[in-house]
Structures are given as structure tokens and as C-alpha cells.
Protein backbone atom coordinates (compact mmCIF):
# COMPACT_ATOMS: atom_id res chain seq x y z
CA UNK A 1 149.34 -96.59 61.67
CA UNK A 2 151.06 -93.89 60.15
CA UNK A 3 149.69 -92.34 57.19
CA UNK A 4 152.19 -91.67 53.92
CA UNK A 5 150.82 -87.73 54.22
CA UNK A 6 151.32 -87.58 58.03
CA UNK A 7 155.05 -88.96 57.82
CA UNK A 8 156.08 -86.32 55.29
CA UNK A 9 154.50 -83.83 57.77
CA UNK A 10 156.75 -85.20 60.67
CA UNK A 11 159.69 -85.30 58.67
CA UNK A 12 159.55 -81.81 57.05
CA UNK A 13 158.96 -80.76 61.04
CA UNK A 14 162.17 -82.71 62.14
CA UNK A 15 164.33 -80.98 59.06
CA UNK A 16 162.26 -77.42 60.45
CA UNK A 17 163.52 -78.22 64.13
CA UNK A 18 167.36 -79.31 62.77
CA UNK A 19 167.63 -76.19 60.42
CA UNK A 20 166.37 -73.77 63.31
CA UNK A 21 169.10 -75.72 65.99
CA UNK A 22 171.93 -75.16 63.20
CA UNK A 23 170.78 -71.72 62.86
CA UNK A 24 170.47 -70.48 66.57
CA UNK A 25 174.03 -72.71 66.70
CA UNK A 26 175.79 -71.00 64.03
CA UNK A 27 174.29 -67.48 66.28
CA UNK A 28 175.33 -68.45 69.23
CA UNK A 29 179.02 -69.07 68.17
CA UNK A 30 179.27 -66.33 66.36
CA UNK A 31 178.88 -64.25 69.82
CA UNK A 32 181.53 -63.70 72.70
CA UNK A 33 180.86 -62.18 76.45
CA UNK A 34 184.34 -59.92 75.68
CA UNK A 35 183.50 -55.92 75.86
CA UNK A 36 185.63 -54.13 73.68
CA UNK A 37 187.95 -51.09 75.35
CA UNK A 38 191.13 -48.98 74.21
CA UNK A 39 193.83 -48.04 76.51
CA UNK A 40 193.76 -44.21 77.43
CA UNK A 41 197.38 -43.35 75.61
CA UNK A 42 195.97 -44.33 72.33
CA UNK A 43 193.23 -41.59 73.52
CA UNK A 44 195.61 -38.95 73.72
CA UNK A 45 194.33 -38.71 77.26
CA UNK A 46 196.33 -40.32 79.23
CA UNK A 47 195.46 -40.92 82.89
CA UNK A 48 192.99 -38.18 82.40
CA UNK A 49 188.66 -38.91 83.24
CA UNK A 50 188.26 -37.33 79.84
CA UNK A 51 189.67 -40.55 78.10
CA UNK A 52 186.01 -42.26 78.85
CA UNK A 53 184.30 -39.53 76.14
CA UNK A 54 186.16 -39.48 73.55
CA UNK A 55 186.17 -43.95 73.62
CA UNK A 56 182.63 -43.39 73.84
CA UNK A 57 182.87 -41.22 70.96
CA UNK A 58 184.71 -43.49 68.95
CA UNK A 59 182.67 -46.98 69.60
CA UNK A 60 184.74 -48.33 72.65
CA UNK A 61 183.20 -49.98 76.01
CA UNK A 62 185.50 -49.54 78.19
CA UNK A 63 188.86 -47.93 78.90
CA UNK A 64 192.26 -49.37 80.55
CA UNK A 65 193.19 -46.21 82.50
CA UNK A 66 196.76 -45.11 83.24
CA UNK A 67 197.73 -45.06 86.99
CA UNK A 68 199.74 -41.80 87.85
CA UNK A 69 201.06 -41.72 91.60
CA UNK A 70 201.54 -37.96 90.90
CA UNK A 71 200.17 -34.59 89.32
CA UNK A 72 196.89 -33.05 88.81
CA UNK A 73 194.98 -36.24 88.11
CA UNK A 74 196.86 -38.74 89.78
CA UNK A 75 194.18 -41.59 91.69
CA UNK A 76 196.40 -41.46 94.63
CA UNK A 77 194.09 -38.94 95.17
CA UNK A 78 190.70 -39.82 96.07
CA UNK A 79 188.71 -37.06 95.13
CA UNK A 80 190.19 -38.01 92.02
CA UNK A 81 188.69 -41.15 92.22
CA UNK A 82 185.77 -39.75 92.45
CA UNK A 83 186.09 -37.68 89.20
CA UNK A 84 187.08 -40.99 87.26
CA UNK A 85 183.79 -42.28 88.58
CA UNK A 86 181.61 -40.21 87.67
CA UNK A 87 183.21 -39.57 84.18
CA UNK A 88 183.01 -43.29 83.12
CA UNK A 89 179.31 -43.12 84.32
CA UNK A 90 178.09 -40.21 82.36
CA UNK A 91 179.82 -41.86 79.09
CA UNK A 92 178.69 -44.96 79.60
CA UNK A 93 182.13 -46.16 79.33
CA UNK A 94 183.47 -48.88 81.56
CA UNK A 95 187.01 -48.76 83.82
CA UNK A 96 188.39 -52.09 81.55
CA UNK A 97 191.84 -52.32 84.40
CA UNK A 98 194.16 -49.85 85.57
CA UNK A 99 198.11 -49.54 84.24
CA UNK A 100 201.25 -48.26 85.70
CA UNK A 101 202.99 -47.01 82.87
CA UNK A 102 205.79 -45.34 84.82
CA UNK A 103 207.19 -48.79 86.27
CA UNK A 104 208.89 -49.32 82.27
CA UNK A 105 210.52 -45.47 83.17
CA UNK A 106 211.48 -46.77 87.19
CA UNK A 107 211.11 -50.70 87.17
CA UNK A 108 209.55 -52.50 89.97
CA UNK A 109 212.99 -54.32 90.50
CA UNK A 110 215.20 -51.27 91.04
CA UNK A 111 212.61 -48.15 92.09
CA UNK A 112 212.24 -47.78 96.01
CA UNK A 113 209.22 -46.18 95.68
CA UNK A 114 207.20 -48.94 93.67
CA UNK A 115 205.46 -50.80 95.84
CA UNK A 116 204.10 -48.45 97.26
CA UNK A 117 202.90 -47.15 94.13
CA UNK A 118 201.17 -50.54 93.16
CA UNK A 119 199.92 -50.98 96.86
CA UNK A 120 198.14 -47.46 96.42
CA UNK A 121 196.84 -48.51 93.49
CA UNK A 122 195.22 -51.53 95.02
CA UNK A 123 193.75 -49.24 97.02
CA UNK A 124 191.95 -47.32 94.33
CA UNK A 125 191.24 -50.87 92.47
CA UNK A 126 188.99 -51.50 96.13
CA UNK A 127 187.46 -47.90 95.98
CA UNK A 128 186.73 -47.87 92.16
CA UNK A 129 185.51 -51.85 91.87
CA UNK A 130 189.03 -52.53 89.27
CA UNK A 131 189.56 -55.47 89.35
CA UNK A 132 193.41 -56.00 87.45
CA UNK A 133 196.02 -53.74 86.84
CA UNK A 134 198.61 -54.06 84.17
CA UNK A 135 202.39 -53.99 85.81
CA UNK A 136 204.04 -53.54 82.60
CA UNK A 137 208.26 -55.17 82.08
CA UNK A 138 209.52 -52.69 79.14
CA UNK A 139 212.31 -50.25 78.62
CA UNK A 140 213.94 -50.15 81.91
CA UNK A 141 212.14 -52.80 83.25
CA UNK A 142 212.63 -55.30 79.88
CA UNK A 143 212.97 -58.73 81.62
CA UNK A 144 214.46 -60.40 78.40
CA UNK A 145 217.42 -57.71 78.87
CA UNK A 146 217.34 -57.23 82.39
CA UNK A 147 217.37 -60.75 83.59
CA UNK A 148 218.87 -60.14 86.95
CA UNK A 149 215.90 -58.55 87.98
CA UNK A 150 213.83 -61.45 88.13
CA UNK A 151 214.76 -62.36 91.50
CA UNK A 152 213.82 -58.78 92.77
CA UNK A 153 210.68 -58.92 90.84
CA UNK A 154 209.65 -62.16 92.27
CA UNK A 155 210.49 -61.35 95.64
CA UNK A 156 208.36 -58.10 95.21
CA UNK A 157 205.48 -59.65 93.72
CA UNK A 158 205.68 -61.75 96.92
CA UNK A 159 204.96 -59.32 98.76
CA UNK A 160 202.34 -57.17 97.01
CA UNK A 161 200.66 -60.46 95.91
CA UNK A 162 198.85 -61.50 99.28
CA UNK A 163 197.49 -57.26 99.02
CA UNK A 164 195.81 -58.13 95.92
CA UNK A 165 194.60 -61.57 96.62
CA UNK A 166 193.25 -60.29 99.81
CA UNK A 167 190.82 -57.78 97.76
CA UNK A 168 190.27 -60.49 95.02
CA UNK A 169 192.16 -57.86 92.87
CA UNK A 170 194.78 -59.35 89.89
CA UNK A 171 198.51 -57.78 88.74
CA UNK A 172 198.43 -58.62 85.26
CA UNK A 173 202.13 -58.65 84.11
CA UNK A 174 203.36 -57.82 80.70
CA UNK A 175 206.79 -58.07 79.57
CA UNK A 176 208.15 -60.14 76.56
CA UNK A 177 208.93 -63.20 78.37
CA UNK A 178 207.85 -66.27 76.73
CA UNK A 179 204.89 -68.24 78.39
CA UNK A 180 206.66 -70.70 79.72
CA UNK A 181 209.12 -68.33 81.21
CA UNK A 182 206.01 -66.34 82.19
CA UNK A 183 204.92 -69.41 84.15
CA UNK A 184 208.18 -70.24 85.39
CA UNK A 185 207.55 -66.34 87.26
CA UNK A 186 204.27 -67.19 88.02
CA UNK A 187 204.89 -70.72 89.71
CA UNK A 188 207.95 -68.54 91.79
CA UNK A 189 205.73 -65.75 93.21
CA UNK A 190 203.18 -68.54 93.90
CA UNK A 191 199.51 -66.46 94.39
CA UNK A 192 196.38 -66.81 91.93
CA UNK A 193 196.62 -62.92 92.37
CA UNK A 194 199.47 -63.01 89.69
CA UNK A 195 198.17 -63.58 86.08
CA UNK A 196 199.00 -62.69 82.22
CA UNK A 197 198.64 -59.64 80.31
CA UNK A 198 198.85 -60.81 76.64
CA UNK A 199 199.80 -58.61 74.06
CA UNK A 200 199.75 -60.70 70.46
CA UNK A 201 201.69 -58.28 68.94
CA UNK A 202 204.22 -57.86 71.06
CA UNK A 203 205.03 -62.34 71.39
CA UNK A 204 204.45 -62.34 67.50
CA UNK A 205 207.85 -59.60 67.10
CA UNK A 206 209.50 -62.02 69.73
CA UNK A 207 208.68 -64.55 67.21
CA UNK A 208 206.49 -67.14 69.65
CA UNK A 209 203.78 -69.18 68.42
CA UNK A 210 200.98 -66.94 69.87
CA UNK A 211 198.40 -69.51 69.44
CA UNK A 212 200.02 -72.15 71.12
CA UNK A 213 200.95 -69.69 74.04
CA UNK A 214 197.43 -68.45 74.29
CA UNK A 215 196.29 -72.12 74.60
CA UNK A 216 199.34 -72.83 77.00
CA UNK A 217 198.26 -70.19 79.39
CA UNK A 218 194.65 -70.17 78.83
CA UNK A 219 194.58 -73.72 79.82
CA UNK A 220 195.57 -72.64 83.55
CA UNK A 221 192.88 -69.40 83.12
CA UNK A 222 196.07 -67.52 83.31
CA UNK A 223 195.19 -64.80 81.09
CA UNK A 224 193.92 -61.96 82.88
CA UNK A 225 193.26 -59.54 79.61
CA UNK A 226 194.51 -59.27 75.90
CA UNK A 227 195.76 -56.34 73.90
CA UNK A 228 194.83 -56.23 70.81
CA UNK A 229 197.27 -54.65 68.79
CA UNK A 230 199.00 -54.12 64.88
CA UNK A 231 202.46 -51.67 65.42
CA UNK A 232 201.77 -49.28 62.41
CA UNK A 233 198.69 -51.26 60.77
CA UNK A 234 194.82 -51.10 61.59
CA UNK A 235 193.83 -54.49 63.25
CA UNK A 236 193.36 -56.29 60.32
CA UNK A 237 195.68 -55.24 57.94
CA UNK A 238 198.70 -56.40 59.56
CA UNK A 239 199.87 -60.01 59.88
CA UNK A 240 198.21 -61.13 63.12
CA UNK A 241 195.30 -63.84 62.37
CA UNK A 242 193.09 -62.11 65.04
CA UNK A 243 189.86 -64.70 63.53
CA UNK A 244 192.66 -67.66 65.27
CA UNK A 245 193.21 -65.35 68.24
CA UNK A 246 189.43 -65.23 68.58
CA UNK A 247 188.99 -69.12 68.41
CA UNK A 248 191.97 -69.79 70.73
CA UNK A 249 190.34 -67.57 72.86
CA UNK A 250 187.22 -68.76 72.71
CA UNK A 251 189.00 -72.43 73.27
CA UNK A 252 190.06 -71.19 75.95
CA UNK A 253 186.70 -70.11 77.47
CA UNK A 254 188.28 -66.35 77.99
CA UNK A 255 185.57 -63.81 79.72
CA UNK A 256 187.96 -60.75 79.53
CA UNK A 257 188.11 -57.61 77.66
CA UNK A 258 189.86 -56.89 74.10
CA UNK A 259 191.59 -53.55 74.52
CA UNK A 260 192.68 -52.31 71.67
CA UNK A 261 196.34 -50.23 71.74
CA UNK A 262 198.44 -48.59 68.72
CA UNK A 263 197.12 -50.01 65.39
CA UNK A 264 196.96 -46.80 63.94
CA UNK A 265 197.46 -45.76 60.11
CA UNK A 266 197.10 -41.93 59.48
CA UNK A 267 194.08 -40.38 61.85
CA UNK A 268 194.19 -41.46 64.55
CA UNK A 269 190.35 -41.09 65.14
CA UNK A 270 189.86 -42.76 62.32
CA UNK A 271 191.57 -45.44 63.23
CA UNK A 272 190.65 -45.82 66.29
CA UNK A 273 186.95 -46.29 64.82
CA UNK A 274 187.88 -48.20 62.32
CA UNK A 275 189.61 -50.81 64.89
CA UNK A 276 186.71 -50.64 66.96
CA UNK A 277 184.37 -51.86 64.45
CA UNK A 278 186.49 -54.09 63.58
CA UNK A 279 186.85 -55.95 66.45
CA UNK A 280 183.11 -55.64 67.03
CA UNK A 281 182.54 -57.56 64.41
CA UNK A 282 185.45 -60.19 64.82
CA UNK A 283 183.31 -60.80 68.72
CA UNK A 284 179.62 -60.62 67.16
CA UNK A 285 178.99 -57.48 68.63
């Protein structure tokens, strides 16, 4: 028979053993797997290997790299590779995906030379263990202006697609297309290789419901990486609920990187700090 004295003692152990749970709960959530990086043009060092110091310097993880087919640095080059390699290893600073700026200057749709670009980059992804690069739909290249390049896009993708899926590789594309018309692309081209880069700031200026998008292409694991980004605010201070973009992510079950671009208010070192600790803290970092 239980005694009065022993029962208290078993009960003040069971609220001991429920507090503790809570607690290592409440820890555990409060903790992501996401590395933070910062895309090299917010660096001032674009497509350069000195980009992975100076994120070091400034509290970032990893670094989305520009891919230059040409000039002094360009990773066509593979003893350029090499250099990008062994930069990012000294720092300590990770290679967070690759991004061909130029195809916003000379779209995929329209630019002869393209494909060959992105197929070249593939190559590098292989050499340099990348596994996505951004193939970015602005300027030029602005789908939502340019519609009559989707067929040229999609029958392009076609093609480069089986490349990437091939070497497991992904070609994140970021435009301002709405998610559905995103998967309307996606469902066209018709390879896992072909996934989402999300930007939240640039669907929140298009005025979509950024939650519900991240939810209706997380739900498919379409979202290959996320910028995180305020135009001319520090993350934060602008109007983007990034604690909701963290919990649809994390409803989501997203494993990517955060890369932080623009979000910038006077230094730009500053603020460049300033967002990294920020978002460190938004993951539990």
C-alpha cells in the first residue's frame, strides 16, 4: 500500500518529468536545421572567392555565389574552381547554391548562348558538390511581362532538366510568377530537377499571400531555397512577418538555407550584421 508521504514523492517526480519534457519541448522548437548565408552581391563581391571572408566576417554560414561564364573569375574555369574551394574552406564559409545573374541581362528564352551557360554550370555544381543554382526571370527575362517566353523557357528547361537530374543537381527558378503559375511551369517541364526559389519580398510587392504560397509549394517539397529579404529595411523592420515565414516553413518541414539579400539601411556592414543576427535568432541559432 501506498504511503500518503511516498505518493507526494511520486507525484512531485511526475510534475519534475512533465516540466523537464515541456522544457526540452519548448528547446527543441525553438531550433531549425536552416544555415544562414548572404548572396555575394550584397557582399560587394560579386562572383569573386573573396565573398566567403568578408560573410565570415560579418556572421554568415554560407554564401550563394554568382556564376560568371566570363572574366577573370569566371567558374567556367576550373582552376577557378579550385580557388572558390579553397577560399570557402579557409573561412569556414559554406557554397549555399550558385546564381546566374546575367540570364535577367540575356534571358534563357531569347540568348543562344544560355544553355550552355547553365549546362557549364552544372558542371561546376558536380566538381564543387553545389547542389542548386538559382536561374533567375527578371528584367529581360520578367515572365509576368514577357509571357511569350514561357514556351521557350519550358522547352529549354526540358532539355537542361534531365543534365541536372542526372547529377542529382536542382535549377531553382525565380521570377514573379505566382505559385500556382509557378507550378503550372513546373508540371510543363515535368523533372523533380526543377524546383522554387522563393523570395518573400519579392511575392509580397506582387501582392500574393506568401504564407499560403509557401504552404502551397512546400506541400509538394517544391521549395528549393528562400531569400530572405526587406527592399530598403533591415529584416525586421519592414512589413514581412518573417516569425510566420519561419512557422510556415517549419510546417512545411523545409531543410534549406535562409540567404539573406538587400535589407540594407545605411552601412551596409552594419546591416549586413545586424540581419545576420537577426535571423540567427529568428532559427535558434
Amino acid at each position: 500500500m501506498t504511503t500518503r508521504r511516498e505518493f507526494i514523492k511520486m507525484a512531485f517526480g511526475a510534475v519534475l518529468v512533465v516540466d523537464t519534457v515541456s522544457l526540452l519541448g519548448s528547446e527543441a522548437q525553438s531550433r531549425t536545421p536552416w544555415k544562414v548565408g548572404i548572396c555575394d552581391w550584397d557582399l560587394r563581391a560579386s562572383g569573386r572567392p573573396g565573398s566567403f571572408a568578408v560573410a565570415k566576417e560579418l556572421g554568415f554560414e554560407g554564401v550563394q555565389v554568382s556564376y560568371q561564364p566570363e572574366g577573370a573569375d569566371s567558374l567556367s574555369d576550373k582552376a577557378n574552381r579550385r580557388k572558390f574551394m579553397t577560399a570557402a574552406r579557409e573561412s569556414g564559409v559554406g557554397i549555399a547554391s550558385f546564381c546566374i545573374g546575367l540570364l535577367n541581362e540575356r534571358p534563357l528564352a531569347t540568348t543562344s548562348e544560355a544553355e550552355g551557360w547553365v549546362e557549364n554550370c552544372l558542371e561546376a555544381m558536380v566538381e564543387m558538390n553545389v547542389d542548386q543554382v538559382l536561374i533567375p526571370f527578371f528584367g529581360n527575362g520578367d515572365l509576368t511581362v514577357h509571357d511569350d517566353h514561357l514556351p521557350l523557357v519550358v522547352e529549354k528547361l526540358k532539355r537542361l532538366a534531365p543534365v541536372a537530374a542526372r547529377n542529382r543537381k536542382v535549377l531553382a527558378v525565380e521570377s514573379y510568377l505566382s505559385a500556382e503559375a509557378l507550378l503550372k511551369l513546373i508540371d510543363a517541364v515535368g523533372s523533380e530537377a526543377i524546383k522554387v526559389y522563393y523570395d518573400v519580398r519579392n511575392s509580397s510587392n506582387k501582392h500574393y499571400d506568401i504564407f499560403n504560397e509557401l504552404e502551397l509549394l512546400g506541400k509538394d517539397r517544391l521549395i528549393s531555397q528562400i531569400h530572405f529579404k526587406e527592399d530598403r529595411h533591415l529584416l525586421g523592420k519592414g512589413d514581412i512577418d518573417f516569425s510566420r515565414v519561419r512557422e510556415s516553413l517549419e510546417k512545411i518541414d523545409y531543410k534549406g538555407w535562409v540567404v539573406v539579400e538587400s535589407s540594407t539601411d545605411g552601412d551596409w556592414r552594419e546591416s549586413q550584421m545586424a540581419n545576420a543576427q537577426f535571423v540567427k535568432k529568428l532559427i535558434g541559432r
